[in-house]
C-alpha atoms as a PDB file:
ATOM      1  CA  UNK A   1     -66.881 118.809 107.572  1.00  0.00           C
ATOM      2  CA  UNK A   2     -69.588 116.376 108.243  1.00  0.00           C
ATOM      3  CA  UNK A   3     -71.589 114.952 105.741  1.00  0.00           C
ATOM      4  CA  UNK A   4     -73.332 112.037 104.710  1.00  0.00           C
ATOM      5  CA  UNK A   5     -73.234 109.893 101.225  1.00  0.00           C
ATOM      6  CA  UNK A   6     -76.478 108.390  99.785  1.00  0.00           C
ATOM      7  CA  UNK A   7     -77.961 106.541  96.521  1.00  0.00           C
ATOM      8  CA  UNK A   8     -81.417 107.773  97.148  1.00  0.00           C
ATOM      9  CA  UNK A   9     -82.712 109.683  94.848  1.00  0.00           C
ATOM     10  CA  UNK A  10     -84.048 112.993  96.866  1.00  0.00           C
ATOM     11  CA  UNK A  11     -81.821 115.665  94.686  1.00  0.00           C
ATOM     12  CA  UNK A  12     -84.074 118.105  93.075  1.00  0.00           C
ATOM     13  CA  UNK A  13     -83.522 119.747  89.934  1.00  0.00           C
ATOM     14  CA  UNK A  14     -83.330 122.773  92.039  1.00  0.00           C
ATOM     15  CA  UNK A  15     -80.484 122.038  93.894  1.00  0.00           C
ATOM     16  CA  UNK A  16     -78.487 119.761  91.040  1.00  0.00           C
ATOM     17  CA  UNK A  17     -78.712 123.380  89.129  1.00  0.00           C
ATOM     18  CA  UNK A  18     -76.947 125.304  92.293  1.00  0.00           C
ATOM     19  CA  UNK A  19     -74.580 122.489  92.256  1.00  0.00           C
ATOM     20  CA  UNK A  20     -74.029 122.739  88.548  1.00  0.00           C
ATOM     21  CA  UNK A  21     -73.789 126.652  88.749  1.00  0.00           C
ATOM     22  CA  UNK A  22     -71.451 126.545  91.947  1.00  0.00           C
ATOM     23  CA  UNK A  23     -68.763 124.589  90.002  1.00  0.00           C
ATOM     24  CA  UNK A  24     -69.251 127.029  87.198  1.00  0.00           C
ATOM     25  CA  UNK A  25     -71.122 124.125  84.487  1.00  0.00           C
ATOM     26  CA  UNK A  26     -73.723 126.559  83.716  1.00  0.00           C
ATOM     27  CA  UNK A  27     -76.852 127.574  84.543  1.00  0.00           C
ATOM     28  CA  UNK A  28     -80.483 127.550  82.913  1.00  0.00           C
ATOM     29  CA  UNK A  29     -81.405 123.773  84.530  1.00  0.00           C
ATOM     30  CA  UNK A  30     -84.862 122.636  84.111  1.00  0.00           C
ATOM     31  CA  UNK A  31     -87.282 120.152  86.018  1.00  0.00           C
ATOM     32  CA  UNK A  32     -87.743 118.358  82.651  1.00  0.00           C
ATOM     33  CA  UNK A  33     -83.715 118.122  81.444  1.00  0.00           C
ATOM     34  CA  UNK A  34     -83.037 116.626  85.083  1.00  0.00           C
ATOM     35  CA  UNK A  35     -85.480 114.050  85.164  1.00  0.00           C
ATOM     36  CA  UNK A  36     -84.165 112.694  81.719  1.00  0.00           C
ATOM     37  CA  UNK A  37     -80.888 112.758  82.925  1.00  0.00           C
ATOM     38  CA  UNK A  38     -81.692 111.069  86.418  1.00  0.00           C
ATOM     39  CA  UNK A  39     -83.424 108.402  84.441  1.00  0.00           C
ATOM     40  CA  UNK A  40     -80.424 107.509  82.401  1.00  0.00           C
ATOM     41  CA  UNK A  41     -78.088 106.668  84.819  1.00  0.00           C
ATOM     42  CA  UNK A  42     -78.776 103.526  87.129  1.00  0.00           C
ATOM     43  CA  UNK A  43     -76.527 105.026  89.676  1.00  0.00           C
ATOM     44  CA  UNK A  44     -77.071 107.645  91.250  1.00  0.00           C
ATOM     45  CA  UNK A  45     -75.297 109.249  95.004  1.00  0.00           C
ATOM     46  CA  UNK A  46     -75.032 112.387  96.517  1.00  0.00           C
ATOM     47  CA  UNK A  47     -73.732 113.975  99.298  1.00  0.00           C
ATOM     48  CA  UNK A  48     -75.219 115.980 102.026  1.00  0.00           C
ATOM     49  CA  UNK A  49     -74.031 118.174 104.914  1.00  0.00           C
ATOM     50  CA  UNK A  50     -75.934 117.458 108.232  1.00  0.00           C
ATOM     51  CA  UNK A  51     -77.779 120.170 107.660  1.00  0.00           C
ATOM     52  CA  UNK A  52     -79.238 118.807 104.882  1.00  0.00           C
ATOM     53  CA  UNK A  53     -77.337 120.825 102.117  1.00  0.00           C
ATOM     54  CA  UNK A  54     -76.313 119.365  98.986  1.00  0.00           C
ATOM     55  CA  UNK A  55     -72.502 118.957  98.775  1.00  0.00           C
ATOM     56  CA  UNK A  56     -71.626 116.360  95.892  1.00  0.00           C
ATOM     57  CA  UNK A  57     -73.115 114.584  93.472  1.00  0.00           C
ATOM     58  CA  UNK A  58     -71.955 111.678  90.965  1.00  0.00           C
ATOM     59  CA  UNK A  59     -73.979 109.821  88.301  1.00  0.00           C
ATOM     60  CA  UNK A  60     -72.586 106.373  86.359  1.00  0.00           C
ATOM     61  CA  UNK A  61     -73.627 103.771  84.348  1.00  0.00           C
ATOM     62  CA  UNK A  62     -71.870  99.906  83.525  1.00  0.00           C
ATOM     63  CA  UNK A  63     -72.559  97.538  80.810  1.00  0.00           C
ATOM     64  CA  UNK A  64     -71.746  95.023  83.839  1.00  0.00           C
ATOM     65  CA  UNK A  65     -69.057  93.669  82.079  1.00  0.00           C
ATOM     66  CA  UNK A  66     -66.277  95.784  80.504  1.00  0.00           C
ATOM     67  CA  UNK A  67     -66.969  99.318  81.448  1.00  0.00           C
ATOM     68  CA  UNK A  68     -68.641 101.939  83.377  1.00  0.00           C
ATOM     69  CA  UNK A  69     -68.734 105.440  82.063  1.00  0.00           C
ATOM     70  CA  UNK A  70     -68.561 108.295  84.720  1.00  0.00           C
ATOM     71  CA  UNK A  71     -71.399 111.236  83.987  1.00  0.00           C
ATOM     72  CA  UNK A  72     -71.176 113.757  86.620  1.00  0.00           C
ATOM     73  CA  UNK A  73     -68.628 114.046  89.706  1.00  0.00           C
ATOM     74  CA  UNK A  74     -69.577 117.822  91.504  1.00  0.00           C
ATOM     75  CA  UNK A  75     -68.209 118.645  94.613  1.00  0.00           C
ATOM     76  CA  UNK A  76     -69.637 122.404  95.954  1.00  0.00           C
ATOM     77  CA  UNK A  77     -66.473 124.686  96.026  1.00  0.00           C
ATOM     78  CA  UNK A  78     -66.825 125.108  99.668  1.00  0.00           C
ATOM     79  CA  UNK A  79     -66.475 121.503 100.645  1.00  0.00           C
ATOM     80  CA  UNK A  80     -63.584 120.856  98.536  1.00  0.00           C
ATOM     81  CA  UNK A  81     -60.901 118.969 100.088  1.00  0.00           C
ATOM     82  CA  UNK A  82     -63.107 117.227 102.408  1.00  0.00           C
ATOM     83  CA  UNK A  83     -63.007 113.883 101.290  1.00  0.00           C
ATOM     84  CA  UNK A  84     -66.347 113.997  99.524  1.00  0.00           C
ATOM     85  CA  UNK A  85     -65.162 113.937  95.577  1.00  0.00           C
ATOM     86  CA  UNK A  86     -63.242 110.521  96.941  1.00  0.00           C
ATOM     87  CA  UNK A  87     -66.430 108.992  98.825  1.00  0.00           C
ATOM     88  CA  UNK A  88     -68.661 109.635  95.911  1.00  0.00           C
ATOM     89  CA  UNK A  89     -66.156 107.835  93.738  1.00  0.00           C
ATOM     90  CA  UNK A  90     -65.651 104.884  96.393  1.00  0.00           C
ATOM     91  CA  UNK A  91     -69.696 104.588  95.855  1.00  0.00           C
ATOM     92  CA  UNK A  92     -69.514 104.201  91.907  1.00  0.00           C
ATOM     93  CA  UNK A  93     -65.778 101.701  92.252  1.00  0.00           C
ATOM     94  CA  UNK A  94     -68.065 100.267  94.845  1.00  0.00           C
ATOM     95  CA  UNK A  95     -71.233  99.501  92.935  1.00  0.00           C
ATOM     96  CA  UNK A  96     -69.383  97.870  89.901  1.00  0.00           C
ATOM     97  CA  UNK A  97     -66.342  95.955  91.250  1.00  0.00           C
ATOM     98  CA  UNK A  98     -63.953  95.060  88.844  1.00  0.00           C
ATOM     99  CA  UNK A  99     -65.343  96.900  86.076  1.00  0.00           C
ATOM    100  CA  UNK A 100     -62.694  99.553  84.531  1.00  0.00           C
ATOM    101  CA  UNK A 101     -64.260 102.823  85.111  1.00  0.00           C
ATOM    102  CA  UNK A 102     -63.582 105.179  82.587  1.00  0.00           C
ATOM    103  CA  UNK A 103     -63.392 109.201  83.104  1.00  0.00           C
ATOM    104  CA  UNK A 104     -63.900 112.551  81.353  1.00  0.00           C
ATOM    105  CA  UNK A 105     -61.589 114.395  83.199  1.00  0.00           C
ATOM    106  CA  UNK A 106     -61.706 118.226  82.930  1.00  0.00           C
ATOM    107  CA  UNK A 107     -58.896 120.693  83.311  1.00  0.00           C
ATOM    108  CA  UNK A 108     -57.396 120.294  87.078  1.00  0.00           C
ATOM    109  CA  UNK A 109     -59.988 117.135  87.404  1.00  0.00           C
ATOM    110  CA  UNK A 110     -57.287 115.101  86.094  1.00  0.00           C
ATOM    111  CA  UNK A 111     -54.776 115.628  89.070  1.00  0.00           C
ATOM    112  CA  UNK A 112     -57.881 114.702  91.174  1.00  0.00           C
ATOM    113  CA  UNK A 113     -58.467 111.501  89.452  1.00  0.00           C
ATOM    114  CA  UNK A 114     -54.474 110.800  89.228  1.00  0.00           C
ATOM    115  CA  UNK A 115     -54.667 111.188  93.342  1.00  0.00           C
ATOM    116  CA  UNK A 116     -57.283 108.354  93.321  1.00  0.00           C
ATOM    117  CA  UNK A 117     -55.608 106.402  91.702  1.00  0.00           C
ATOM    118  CA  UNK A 118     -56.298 106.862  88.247  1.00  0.00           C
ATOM    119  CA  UNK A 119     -54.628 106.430  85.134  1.00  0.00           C
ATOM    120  CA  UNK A 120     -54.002 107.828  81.502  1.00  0.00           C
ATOM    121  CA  UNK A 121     -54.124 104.661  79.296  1.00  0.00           C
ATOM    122  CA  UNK A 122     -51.101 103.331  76.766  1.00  0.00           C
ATOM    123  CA  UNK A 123     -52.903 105.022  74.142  1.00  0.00           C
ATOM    124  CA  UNK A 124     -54.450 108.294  74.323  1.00  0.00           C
ATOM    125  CA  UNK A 125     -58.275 108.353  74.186  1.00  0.00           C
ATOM    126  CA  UNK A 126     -59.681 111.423  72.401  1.00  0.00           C
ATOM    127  CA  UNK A 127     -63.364 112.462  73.228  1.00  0.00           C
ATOM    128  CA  UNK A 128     -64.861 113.757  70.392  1.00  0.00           C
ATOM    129  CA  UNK A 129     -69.060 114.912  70.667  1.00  0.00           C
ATOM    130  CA  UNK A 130     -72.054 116.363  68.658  1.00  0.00           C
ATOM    131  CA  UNK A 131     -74.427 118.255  69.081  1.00  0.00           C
ATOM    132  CA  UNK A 132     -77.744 116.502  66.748  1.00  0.00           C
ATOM    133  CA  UNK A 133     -79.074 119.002  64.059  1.00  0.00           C
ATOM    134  CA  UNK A 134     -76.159 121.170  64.750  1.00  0.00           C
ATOM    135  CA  UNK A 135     -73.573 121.828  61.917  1.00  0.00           C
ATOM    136  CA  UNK A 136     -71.033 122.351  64.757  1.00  0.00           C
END
């Protein structure tokens, strides 16, 4: 499969919702919810077939220094296995050198990650979240 990795920023909100959908995160994405999120990470690359589709998209963000935190790594069920999850992860390894990278890996994400090269650290991390005004 051909495609083509890029940091510009021509993703609509349109097609990051397919994306989202196709990997089964959801559905219900808005104009306004992806421009916050677009403006809150300082890296931003996708991937696109020749034809222009969108294939993958990853979003990150680095203090510069001592980490980088991983947002989004999507890879459209029918271009799995391509190479494209790895290339879009060479772009953020490649954009802060040196700088530990750190992953929320999800079900059989992990496996992928392991694959690249990625490891559990000595002592477990738990990620815990919250949702504000919810009691939840």
């Amino acid at each position: 499969m051909n495609y083509k990795v890029s940091t510009d920023r021509t993703v609509t909100w349109q097609e990051f919702g397919a994306l989202m959908e196709s990997v089964g995160w959801g559905s219900g994405y808005d104009e306004a919810a992806f421009a916050r999120t677009s403006r809150a990470y300082p890296l931003i690359a996708h991937a696109r077939s020749d034809e222009g589709m969108l294939l993958g998209y990853v979003s990150a963000f680095s203090d510069g220094a001592f980490s980088t935190m991983l947002g989004e790594l999507l890879v459209h069920p029918s271009a799995r296995s391509s190479g494209i999850g790895r290339s879009l992860l060479h772009t953020v390894e490649a954009e802060f050198p040196g700088i530990p990278i750190y992953v929320k890996a999800l079900g059989d994400a992990k496996r992928f990650f392991e694959a690249c090269g990625y490891r559990r650290p000595r002592t477990e991390m738990t990620v815990l979240f919250k949702v504000p005004g919810s009691s939840r």
